[in-house]
N, C-alpha and C. Protein backbone atom coordinates (compact mmCIF):
# COMPACT_ATOMS: atom_id res chain seq x y z
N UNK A 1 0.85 -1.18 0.00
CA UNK A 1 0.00 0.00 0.00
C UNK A 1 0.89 1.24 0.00
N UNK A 2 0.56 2.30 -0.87
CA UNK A 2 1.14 3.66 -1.04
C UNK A 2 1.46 4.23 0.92
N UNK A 3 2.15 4.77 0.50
CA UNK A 3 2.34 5.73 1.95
C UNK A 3 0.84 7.07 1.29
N UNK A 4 0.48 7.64 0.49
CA UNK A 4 -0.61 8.51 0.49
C UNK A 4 -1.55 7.52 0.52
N UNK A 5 -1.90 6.29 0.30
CA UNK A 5 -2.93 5.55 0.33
C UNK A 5 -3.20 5.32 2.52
N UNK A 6 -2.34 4.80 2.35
CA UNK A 6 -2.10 4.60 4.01
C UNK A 6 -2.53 5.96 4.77
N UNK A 7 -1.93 7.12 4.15
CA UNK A 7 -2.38 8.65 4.65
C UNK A 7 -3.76 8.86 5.27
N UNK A 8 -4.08 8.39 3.72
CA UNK A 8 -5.86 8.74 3.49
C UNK A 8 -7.10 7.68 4.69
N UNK A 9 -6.28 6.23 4.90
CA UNK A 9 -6.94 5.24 5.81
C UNK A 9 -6.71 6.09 6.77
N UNK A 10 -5.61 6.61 7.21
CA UNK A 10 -5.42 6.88 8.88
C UNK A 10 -5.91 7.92 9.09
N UNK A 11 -6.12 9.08 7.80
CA UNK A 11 -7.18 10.11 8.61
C UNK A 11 -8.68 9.71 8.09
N UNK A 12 -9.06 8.81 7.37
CA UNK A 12 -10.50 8.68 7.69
C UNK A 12 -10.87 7.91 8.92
N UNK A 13 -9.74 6.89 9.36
CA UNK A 13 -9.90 6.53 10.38
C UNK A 13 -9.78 7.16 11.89
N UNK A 14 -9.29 8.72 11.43
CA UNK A 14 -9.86 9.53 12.76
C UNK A 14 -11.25 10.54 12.58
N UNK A 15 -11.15 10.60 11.21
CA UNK A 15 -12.45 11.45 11.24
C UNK A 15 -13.61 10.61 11.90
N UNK A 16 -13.83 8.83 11.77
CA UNK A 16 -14.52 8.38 11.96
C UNK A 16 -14.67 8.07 12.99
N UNK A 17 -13.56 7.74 13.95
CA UNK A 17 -13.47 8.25 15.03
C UNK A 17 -13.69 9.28 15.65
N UNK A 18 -13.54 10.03 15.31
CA UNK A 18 -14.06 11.63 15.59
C UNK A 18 -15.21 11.56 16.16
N UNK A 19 -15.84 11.00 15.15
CA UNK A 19 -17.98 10.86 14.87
C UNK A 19 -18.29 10.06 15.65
N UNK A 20 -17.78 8.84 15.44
CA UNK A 20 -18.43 7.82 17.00
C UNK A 20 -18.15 8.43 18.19
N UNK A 21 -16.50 8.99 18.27
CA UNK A 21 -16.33 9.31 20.05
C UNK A 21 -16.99 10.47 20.00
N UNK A 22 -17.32 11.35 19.36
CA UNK A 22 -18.79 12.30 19.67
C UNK A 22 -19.86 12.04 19.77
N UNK A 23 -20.65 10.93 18.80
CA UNK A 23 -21.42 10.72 19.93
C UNK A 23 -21.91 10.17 20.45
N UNK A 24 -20.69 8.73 21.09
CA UNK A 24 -20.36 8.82 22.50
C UNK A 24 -20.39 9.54 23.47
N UNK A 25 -19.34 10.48 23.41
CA UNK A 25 -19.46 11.49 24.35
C UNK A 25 -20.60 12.12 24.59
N UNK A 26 -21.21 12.61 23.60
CA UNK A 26 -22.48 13.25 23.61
C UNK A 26 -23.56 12.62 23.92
N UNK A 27 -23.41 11.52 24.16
CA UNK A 27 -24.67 10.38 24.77
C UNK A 27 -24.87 10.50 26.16
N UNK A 28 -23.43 10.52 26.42
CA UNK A 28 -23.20 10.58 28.22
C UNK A 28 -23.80 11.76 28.36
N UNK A 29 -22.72 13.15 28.05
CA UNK A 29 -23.58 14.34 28.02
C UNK A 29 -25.09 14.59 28.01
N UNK A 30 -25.64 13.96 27.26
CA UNK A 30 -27.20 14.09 27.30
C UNK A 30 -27.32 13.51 28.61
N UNK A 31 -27.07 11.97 28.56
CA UNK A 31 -27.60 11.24 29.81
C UNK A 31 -26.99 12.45 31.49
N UNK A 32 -26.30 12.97 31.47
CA UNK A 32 -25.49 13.61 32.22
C UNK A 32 -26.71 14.85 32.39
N UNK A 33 -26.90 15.74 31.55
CA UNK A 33 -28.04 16.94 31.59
C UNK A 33 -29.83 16.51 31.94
N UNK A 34 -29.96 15.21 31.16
CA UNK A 34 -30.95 14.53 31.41
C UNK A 34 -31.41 14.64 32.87
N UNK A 35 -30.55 13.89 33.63
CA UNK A 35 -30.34 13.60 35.09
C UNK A 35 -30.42 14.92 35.54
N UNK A 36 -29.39 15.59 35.35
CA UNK A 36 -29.76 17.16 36.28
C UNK A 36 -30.76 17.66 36.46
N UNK A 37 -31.72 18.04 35.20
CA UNK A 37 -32.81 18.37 34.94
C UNK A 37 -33.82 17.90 35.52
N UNK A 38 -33.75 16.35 35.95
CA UNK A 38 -35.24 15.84 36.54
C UNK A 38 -34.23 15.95 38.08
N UNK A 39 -32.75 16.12 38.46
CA UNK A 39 -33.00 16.54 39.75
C UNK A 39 -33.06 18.11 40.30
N UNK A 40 -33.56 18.81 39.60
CA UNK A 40 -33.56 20.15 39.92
C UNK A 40 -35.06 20.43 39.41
N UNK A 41 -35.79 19.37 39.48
CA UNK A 41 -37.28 19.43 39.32
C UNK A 41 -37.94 19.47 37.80
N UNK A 42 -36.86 19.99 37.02
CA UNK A 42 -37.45 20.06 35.54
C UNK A 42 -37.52 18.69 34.97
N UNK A 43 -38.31 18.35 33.76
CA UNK A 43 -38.55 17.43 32.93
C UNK A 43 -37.52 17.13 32.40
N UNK A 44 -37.08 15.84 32.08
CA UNK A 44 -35.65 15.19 31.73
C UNK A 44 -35.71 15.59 30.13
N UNK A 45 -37.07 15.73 29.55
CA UNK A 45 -36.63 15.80 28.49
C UNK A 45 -36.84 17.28 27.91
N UNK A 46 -36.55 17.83 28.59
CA UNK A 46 -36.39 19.57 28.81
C UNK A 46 -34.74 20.19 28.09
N UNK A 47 -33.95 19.52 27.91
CA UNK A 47 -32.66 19.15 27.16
C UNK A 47 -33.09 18.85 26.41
N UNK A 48 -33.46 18.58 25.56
CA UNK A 48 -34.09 18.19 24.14
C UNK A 48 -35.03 19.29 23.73
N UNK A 49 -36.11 19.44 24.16
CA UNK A 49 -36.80 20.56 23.97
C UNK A 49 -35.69 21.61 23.71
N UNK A 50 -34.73 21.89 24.73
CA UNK A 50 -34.34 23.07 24.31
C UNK A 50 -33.38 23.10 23.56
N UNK A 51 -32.54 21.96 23.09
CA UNK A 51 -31.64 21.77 21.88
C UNK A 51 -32.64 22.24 20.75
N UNK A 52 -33.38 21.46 20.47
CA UNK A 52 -34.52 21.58 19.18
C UNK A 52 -34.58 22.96 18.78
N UNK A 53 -34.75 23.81 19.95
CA UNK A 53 -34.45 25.35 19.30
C UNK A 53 -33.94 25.90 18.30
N UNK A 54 -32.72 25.35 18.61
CA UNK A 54 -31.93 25.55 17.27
C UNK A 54 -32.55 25.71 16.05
N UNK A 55 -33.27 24.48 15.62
CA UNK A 55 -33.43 24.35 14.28
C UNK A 55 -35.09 24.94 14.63
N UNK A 56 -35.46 24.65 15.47
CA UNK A 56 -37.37 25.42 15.42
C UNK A 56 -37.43 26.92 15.58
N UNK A 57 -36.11 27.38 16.32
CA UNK A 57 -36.27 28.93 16.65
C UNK A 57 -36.78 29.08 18.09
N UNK A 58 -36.19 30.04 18.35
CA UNK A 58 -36.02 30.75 19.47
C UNK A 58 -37.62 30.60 20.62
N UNK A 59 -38.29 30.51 19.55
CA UNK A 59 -39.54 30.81 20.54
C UNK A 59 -40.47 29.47 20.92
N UNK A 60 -39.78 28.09 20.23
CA UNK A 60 -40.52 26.77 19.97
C UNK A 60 -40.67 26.67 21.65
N UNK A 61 -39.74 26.98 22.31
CA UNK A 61 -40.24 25.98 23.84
C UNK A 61 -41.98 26.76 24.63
N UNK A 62 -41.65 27.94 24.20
CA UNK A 62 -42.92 28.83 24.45
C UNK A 62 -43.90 28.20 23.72
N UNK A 63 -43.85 28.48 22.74
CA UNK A 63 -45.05 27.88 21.47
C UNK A 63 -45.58 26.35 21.46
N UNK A 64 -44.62 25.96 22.81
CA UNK A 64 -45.07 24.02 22.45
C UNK A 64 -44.47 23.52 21.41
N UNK A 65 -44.00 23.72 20.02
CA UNK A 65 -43.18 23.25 19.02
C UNK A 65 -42.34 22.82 19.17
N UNK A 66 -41.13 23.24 20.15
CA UNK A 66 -40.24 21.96 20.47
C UNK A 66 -40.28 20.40 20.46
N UNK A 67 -39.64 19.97 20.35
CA UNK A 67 -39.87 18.36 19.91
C UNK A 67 -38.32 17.78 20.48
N UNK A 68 -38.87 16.89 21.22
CA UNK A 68 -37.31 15.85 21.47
C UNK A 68 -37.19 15.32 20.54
N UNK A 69 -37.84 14.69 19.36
CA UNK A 69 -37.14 14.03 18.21
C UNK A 69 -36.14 15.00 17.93
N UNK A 70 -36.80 16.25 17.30
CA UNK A 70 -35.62 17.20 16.89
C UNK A 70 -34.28 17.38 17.66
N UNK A 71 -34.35 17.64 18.51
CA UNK A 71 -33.64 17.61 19.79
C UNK A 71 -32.55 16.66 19.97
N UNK A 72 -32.88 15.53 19.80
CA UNK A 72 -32.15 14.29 19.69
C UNK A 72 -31.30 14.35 18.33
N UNK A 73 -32.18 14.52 17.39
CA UNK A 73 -31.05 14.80 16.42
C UNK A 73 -30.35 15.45 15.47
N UNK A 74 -30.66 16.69 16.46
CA UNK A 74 -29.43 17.68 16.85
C UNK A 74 -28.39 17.39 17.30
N UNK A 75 -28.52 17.47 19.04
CA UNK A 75 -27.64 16.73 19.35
C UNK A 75 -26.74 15.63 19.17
N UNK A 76 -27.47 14.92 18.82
CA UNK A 76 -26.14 13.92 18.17
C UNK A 76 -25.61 13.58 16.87
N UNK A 77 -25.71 15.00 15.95
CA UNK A 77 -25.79 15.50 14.98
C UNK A 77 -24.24 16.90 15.23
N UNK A 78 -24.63 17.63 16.08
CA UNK A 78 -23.45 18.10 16.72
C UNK A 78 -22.77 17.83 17.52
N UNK A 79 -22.64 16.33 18.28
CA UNK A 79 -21.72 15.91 18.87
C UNK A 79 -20.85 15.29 17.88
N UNK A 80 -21.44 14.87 16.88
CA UNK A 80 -20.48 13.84 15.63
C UNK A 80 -19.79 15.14 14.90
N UNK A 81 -19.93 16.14 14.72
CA UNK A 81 -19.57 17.02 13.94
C UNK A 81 -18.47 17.60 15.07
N UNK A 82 -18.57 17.96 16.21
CA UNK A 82 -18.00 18.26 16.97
C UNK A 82 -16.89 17.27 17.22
N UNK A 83 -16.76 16.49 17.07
CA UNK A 83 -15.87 14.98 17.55
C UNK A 83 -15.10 14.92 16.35
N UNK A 84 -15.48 15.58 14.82
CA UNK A 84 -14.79 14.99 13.46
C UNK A 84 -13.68 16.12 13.92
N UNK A 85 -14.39 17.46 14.01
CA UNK A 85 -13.88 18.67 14.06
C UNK A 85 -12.32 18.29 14.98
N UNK A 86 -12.74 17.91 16.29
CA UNK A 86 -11.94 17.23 17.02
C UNK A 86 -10.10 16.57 16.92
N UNK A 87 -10.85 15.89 15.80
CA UNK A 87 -10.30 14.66 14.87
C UNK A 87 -9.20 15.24 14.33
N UNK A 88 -9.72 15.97 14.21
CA UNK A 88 -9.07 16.77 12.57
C UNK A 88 -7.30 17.67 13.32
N UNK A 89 -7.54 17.85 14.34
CA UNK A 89 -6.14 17.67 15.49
C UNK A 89 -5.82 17.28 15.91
N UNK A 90 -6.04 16.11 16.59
CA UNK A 90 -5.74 15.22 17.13
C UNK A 90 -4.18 14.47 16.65
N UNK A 91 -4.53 14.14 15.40
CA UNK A 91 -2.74 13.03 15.05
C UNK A 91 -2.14 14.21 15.25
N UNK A 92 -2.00 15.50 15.51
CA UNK A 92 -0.82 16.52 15.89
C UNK A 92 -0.41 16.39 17.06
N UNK A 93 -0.84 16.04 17.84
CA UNK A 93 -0.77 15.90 19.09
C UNK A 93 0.78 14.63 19.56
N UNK A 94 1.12 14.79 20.51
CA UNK A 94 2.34 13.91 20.20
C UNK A 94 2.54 13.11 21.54
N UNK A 95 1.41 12.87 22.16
CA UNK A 95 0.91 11.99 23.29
C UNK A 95 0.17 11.88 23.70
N UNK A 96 -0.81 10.69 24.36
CA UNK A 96 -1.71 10.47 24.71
C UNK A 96 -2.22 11.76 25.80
N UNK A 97 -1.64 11.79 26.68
CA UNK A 97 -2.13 12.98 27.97
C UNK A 97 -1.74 14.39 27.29
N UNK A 98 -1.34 14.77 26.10
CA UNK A 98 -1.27 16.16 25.14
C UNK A 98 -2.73 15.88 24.61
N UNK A 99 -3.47 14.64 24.58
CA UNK A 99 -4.51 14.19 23.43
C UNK A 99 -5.67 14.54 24.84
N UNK A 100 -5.09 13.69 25.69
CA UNK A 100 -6.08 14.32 27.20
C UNK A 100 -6.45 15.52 27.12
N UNK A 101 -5.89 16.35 27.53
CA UNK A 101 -5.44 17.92 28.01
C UNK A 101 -6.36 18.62 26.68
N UNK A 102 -5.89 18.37 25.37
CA UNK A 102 -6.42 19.11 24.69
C UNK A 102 -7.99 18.74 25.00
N UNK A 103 -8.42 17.85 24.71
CA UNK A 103 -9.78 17.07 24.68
C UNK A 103 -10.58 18.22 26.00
N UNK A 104 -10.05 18.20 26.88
CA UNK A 104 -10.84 19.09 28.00
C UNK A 104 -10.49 20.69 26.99
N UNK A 105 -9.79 20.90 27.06
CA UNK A 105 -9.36 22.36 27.03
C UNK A 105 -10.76 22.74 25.94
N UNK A 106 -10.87 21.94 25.27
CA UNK A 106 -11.82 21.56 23.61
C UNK A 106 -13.26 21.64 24.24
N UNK A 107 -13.44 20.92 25.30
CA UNK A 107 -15.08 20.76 25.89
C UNK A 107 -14.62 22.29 26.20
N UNK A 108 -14.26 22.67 26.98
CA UNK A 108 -14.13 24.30 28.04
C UNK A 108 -14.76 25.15 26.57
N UNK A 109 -13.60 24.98 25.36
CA UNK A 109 -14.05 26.00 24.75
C UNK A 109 -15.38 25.74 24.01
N UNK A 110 -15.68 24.62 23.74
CA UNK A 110 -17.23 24.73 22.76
C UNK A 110 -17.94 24.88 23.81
N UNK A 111 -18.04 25.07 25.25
CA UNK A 111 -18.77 26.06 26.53
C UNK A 111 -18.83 27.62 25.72
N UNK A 112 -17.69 28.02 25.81
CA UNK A 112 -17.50 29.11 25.62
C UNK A 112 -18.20 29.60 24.86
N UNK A 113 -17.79 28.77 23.26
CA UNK A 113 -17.75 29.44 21.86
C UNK A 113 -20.21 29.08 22.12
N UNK A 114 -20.25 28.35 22.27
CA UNK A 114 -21.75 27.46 22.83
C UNK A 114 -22.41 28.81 23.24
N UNK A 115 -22.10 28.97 24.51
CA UNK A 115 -23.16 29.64 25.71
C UNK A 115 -22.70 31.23 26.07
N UNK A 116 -21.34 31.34 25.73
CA UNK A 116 -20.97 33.15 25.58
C UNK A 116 -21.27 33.58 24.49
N UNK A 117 -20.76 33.06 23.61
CA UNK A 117 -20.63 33.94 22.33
C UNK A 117 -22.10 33.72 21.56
N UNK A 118 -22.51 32.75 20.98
CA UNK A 118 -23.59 32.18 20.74
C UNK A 118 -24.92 32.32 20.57
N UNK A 119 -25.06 31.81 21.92
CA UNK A 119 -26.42 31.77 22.69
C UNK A 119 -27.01 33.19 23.05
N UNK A 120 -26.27 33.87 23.75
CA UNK A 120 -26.70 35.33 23.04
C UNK A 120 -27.07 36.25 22.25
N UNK A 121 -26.40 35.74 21.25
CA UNK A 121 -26.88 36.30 20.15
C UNK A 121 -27.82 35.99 19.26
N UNK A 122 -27.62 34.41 19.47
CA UNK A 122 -28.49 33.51 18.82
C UNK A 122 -29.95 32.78 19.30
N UNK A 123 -29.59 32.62 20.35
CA UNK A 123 -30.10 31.06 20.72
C UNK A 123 -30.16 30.99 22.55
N UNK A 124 -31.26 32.66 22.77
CA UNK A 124 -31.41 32.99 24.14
C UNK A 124 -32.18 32.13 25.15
N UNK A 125 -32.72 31.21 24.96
CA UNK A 125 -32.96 29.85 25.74
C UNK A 125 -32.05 29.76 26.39
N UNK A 126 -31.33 29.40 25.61
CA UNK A 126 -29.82 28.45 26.25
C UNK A 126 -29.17 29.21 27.52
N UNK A 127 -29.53 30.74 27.67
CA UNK A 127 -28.81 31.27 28.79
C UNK A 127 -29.79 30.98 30.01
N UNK A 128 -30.54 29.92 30.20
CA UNK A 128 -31.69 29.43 31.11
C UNK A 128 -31.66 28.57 31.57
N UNK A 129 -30.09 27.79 31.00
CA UNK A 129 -29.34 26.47 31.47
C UNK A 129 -28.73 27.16 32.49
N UNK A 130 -28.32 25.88 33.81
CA UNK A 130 -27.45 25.87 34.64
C UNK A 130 -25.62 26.09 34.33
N UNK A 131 -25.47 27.93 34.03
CA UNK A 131 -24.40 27.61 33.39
C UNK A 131 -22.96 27.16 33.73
N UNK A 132 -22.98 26.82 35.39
CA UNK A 132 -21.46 26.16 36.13
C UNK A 132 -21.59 24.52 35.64
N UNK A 133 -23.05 24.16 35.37
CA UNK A 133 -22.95 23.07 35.29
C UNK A 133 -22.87 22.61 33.58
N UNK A 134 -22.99 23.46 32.99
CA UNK A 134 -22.51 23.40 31.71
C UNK A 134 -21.21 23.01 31.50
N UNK A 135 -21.04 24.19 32.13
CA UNK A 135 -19.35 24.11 31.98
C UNK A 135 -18.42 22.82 32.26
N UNK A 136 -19.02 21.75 33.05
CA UNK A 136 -18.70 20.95 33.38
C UNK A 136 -18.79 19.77 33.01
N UNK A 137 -20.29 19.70 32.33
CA UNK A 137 -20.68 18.60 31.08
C UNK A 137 -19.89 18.80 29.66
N UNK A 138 -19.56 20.01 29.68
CA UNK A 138 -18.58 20.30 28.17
C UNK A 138 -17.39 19.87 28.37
N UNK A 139 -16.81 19.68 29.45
CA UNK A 139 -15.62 19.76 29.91
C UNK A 139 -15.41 18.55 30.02
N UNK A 140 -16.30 17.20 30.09
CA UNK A 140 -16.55 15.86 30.27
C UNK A 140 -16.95 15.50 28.54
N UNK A 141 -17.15 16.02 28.01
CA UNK A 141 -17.54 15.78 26.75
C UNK A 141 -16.05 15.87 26.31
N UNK A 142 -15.26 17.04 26.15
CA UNK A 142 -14.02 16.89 25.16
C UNK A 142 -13.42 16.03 26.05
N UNK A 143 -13.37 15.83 27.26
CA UNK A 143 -12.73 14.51 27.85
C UNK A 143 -13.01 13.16 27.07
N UNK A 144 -14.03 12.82 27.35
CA UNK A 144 -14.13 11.85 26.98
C UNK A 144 -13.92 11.48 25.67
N UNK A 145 -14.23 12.75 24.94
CA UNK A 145 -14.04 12.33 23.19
C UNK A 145 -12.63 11.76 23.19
N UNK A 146 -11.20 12.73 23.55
CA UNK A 146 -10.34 12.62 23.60
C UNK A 146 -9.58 10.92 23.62
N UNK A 147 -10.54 10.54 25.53
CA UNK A 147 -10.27 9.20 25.45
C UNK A 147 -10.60 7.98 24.25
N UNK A 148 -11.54 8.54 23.63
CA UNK A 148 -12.12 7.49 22.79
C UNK A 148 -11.02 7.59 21.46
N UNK A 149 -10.58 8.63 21.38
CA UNK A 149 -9.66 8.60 20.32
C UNK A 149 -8.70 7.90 21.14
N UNK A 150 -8.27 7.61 21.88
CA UNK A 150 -6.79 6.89 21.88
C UNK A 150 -7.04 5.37 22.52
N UNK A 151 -8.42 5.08 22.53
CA UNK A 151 -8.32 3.89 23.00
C UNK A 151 -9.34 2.95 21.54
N UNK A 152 -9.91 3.73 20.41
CA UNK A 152 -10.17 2.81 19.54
C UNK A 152 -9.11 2.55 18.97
N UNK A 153 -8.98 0.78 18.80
CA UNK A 153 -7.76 0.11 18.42
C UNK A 153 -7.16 0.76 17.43
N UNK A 154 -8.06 0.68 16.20
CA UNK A 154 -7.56 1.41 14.94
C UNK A 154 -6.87 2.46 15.35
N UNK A 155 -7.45 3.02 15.81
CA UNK A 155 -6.37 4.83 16.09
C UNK A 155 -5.72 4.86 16.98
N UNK A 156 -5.55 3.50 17.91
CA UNK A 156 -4.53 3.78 18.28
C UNK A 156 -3.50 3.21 17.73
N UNK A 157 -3.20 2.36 17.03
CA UNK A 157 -2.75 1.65 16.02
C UNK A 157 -1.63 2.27 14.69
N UNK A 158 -2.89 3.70 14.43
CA UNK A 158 -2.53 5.00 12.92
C UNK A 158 -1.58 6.24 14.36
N UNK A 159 -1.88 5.94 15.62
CA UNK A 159 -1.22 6.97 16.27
C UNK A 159 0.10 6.36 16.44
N UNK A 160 0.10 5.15 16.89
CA UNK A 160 1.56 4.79 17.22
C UNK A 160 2.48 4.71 15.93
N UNK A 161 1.58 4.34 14.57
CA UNK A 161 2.37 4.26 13.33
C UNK A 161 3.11 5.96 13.24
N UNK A 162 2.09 6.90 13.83
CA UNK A 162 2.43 8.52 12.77
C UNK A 162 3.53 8.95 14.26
N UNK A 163 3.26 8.34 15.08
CA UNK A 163 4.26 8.76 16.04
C UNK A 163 5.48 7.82 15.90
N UNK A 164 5.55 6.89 15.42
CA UNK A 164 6.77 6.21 15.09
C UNK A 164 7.20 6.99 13.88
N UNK A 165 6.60 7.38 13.02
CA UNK A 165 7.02 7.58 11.59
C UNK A 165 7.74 8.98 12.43
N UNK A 166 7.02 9.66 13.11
CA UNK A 166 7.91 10.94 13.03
C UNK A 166 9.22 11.26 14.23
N UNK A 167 9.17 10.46 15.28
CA UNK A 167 10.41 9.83 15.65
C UNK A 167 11.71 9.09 14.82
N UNK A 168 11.08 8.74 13.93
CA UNK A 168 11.99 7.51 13.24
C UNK A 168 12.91 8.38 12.47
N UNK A 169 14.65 7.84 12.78
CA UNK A 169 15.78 8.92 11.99
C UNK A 169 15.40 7.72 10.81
N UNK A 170 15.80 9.12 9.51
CA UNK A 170 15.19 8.73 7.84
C UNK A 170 16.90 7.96 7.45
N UNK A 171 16.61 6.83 6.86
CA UNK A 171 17.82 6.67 5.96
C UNK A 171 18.44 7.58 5.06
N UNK A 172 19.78 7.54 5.05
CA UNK A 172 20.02 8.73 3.83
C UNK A 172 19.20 8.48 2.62
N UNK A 173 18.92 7.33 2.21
CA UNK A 173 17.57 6.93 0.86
C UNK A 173 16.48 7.77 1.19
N UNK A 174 16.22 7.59 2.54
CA UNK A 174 14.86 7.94 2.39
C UNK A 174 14.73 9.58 2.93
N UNK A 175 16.07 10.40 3.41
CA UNK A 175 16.32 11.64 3.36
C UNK A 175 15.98 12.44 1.99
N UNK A 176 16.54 12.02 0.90
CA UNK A 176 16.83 12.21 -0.05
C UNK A 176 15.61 12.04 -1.26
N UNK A 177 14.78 11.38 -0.71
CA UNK A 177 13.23 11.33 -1.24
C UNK A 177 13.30 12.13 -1.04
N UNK A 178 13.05 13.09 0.49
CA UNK A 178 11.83 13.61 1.36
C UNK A 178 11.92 15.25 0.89
């Protein structure tokens, strides 16, 4: 097999990774907000309702139009997109706990980029969430994505290959390609 053929396997095999460990992650996350919600008295599926916004508009939870179908797949619609996105840095990374570290730093900021910048402007529901505890489900989300990238076999497999390849001193042959 080509070394660009091999290229092309090992990053579809993180993009795809990407997408499952999002949503993965984003499963927990739901299940994680789910739970809060029915213990702080609201309806579990009150996280859904208010994802659905998104695509129904601002005023669906008022209007009754909200829908957990929608809701649902949203969410795990932007957790997979969020997880490719992910992906897509990840083989830069040049160790597992650099792959950690980022993975949180990654939940912190789609908090940020989410519920500061966002939701304000956009998508004023959302400032009606518990926002310390946001912060904390996001923060468990790029965690976990993170882990899932380094523990599906395949990738971990294309990580130890691209981290060997770029450790590895080049023969003068293969200097002289490069």
């Amino acid at each position: 097999m080509t070394d660009q053929r091999q290229g092309e396997l090992n990053r579809a095999s993180w993009l795809v990774g990407g997408a499952v460990g999002g949503i993965l992650a984003g499963a927990v996350f739901l299940a994680a907000t789910m739970w809060f919600a029915t213990s702080v008295g609201d309806p579990a599926k009150g996280p859904l309702l208010m994802i659905s916004s998104i695509v129904k508009g601002d005023d669906a939870m008022m209007t009754g139009s909200a829908s957990v179908g929608v809701g649902l797949v949203v969410h795990l619609g932007l957790s997979a997109l969020f997880g490719v996105v992910f992906a897509l840095l990840a083989p830069r990374l040049k160790s597992n706990g650099a792959l950690a570290v980022a993975g949180t730093l990654y939940g912190a900021a789609l908090y940020l980029i989410n519920f500061k910048i966002l939701s304000p402007i956009a998508f004023p529901v959302f400032q009606m969430a518990n926002q310390p505890f946001e912060l904390v489900v996001h923060v468990v989300f790029g965690t976990l994505l993170a882990l899932t990238l380094f523990t599906v076999p395949s990738l971990a497999g294309a990580r130890s290959a691209s981290r060997a390849e770029r450790l590895a001193v080049p023969t003068p042959a293969q200097a002289r390609a490069r």
